[in-house]
Protein backbone atom coordinates (compact mmCIF):
# COMPACT_ATOMS: atom_id res chain seq x y z
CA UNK A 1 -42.24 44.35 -40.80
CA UNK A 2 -41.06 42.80 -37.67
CA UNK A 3 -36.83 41.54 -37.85
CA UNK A 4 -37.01 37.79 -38.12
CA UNK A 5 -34.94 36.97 -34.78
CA UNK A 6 -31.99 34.21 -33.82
CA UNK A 7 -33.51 30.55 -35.96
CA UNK A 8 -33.38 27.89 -32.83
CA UNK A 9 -33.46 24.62 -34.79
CA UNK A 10 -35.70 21.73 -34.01
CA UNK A 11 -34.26 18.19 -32.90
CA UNK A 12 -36.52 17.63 -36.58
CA UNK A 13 -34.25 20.05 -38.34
CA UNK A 14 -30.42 19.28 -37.13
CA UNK A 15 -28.89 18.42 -40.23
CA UNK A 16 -26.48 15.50 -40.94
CA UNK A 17 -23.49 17.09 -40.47
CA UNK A 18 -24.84 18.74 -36.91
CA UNK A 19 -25.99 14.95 -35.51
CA UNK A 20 -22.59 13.34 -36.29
CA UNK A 21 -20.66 16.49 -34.75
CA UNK A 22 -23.41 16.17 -31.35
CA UNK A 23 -22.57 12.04 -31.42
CA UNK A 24 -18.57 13.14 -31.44
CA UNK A 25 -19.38 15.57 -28.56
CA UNK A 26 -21.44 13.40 -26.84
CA UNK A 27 -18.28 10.15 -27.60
CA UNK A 28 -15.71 12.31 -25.76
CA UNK A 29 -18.21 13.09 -22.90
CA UNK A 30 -18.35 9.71 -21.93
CA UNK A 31 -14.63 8.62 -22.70
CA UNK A 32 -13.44 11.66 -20.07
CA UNK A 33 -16.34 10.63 -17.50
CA UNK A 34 -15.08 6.79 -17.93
CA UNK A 35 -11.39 8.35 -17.52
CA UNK A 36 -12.33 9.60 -14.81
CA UNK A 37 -13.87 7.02 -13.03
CA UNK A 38 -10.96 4.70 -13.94
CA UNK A 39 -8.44 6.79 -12.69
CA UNK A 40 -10.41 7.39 -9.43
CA UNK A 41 -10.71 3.68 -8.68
CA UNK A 42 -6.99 3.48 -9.62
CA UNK A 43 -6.66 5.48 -6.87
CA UNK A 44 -8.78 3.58 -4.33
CA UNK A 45 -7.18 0.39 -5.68
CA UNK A 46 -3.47 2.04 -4.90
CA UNK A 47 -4.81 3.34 -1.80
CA UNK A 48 -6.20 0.37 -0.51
CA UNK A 49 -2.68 -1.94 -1.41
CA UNK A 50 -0.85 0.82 0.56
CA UNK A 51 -3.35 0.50 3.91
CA UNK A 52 -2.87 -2.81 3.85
CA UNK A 53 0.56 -3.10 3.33
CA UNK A 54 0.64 -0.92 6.30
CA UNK A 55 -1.80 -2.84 8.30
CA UNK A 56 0.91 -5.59 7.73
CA UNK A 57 3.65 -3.62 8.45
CA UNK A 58 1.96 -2.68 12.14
CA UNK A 59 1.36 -5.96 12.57
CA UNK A 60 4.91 -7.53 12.11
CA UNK A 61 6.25 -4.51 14.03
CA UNK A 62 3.84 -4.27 17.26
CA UNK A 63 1.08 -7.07 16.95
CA UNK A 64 -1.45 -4.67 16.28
CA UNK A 65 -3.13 -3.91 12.75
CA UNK A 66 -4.12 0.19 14.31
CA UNK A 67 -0.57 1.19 15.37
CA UNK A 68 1.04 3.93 13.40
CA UNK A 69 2.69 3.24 10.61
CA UNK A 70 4.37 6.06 8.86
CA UNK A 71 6.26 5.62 5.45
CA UNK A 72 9.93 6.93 5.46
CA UNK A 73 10.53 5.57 1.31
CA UNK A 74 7.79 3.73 0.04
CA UNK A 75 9.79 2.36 -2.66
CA UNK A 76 12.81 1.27 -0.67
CA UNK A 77 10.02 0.10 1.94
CA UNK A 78 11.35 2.10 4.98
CA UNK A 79 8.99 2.48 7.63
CA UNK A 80 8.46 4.24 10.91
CA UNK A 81 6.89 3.04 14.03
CA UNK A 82 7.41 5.61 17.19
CA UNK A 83 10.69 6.10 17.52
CA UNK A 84 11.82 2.80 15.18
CA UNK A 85 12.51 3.03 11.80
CA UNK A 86 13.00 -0.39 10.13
CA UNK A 87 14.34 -1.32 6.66
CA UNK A 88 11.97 -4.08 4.89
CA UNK A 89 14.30 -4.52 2.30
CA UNK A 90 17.32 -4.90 3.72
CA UNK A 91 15.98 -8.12 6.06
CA UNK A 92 17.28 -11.54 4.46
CA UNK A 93 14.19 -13.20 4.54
CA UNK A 94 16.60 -16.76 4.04
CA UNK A 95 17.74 -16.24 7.31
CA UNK A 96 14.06 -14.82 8.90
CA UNK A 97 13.49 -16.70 12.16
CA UNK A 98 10.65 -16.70 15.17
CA UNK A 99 10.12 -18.18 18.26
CA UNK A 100 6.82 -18.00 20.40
CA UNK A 101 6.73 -17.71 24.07
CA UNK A 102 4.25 -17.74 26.76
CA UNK A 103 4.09 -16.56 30.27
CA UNK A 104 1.98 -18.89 33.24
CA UNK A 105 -0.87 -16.17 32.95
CA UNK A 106 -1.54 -16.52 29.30
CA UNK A 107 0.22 -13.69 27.99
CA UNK A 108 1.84 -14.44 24.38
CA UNK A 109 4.67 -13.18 22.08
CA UNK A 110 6.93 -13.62 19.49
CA UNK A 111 10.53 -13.07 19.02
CA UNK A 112 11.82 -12.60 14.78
CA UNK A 113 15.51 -12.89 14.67
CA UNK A 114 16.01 -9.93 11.73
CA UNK A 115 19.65 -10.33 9.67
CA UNK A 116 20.86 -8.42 6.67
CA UNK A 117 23.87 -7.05 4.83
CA UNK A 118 22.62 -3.48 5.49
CA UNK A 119 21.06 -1.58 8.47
CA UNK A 120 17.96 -3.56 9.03
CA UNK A 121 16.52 -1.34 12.05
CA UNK A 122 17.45 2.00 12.97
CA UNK A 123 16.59 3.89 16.70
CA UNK A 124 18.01 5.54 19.90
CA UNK A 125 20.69 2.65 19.82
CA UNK A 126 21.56 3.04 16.23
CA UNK A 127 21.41 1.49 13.02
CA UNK A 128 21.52 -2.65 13.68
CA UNK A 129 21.94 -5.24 10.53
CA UNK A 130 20.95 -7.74 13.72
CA UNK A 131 18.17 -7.48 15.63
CA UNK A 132 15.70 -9.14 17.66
CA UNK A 133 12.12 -7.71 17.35
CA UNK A 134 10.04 -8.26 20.34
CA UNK A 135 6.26 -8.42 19.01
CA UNK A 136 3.14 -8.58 21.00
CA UNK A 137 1.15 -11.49 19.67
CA UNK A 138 1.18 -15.26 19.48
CA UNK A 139 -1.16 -15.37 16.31
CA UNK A 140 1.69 -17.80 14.43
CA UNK A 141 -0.28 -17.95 11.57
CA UNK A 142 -1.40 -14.22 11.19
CA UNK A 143 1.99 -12.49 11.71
CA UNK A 144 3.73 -14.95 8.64
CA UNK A 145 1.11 -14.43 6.65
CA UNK A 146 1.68 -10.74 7.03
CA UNK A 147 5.11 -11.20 6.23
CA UNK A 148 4.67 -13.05 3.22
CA UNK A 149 1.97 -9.85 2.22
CA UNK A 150 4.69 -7.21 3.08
CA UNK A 151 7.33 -8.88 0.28
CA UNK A 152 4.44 -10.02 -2.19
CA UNK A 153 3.12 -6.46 -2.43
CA UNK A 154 6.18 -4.09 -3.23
CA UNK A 155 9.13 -4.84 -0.68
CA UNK A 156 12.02 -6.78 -2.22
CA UNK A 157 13.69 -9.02 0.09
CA UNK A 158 17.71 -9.17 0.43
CA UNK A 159 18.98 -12.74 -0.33
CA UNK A 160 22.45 -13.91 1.20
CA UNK A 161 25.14 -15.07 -1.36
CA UNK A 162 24.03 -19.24 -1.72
C-alpha cells in the first residue's frame, strides 16, 4: 500500500470559503500596490512643486533658473544662494519695487527694492530689512511671474500695518 501523499487541490476543487479568502488576499494586493503608487506620485508631485519653487527662487535671486538654490527652512522659506541667504517671508511684498536698466551694448538688469519688518537678506555685510537686489535679467515679465509663483506656492508674504 503506497502512503497517499500532500492533496494539492484543483482550481475545480477550492471550496467557497477558500475563493472568498483568495479574492480578500488578492483585494489587499491591489489596495497596497495602488498605495503605493499613490504615495510615490505624491512624492514626484511634492518634488516637482519644490524644483520649481526653486527654479523661481534662482531666478528672482540671480536671473538664472540653474543657479544653486539651497533651502535653509523650507517652511519659513529661507533660502541660500552662495554666500546670500535671503528671507522670502519676511519681504513686504506691498512695498516690492523694480526698476530695469540697460547699458549702450545691450546688456540688461533689474534692480527689486526688498523692505520688511525683519531681516530680509542676510551675508558678509549682515542681516539687512533693506536691500537692493541686483539681478541679471531684463525678462520683466518672467522674473514677476516668478515672484508671484514663490508666494502662491508656500511662502507667506509680510504685509505692513494699512
Amino acid at each position: 500500500m503506497v502512503a497517499a501523499g500532500p492533496q494539492i487541490a484543483s482550481a475545480d476543487s477550492l471550496s467557497l470559503a477558500n475563493g472568498i479568502q483568495y479574492e480578500e488576499a488578492m483585494k489587499d494586493h491591489v489596495k497596497a500596490i495602488a498605495t503605493a503608487f499613490a504615495c510615490a506620485l505624491g512624492a514626484s508631485s511634492a518634488a516637482a512643486t519644490d524644483d520649481a519653487l526653486l527654479q523661481a527662487v534662482s531666478f528672482v535671486i540671480t536671473g538664472s533658473d540653474a543657479s544653486a538654490v539651497a533651502v535653509v527652512n523650507r517652511s519659513q522659506c529661507i533660502f541660500r544662494v552662495r554666500d546670500t541667504t535671503y528671507f522670502f517671508n519676511n519681504i513686504d511684498t506691498g512695498r516690492l519695487s523694480w526698476s530695469r536698466w540697460e547699458n549702450g551694448f545691450g546688456a540688461q538688469w533689474t534692480y527689486f527694492e526688498l523692505h520688511g519688518k525683519g531681516k530680509v537678506v542676510e551675508d558678509a555685510q549682515g542681516a539687512a530689512t533693506d536691500r537692493t537686489l541686483r539681478v541679471a535679467s531684463g525678462e520683466k515679465d518672467k522674473l514677476l511671474r516668478a515672484w508671484q509663483y514663490i508666494y502662491s506656492h508656500g511662502c507667506k508674504e509680510a504685509k505692513s500695518p494699512s
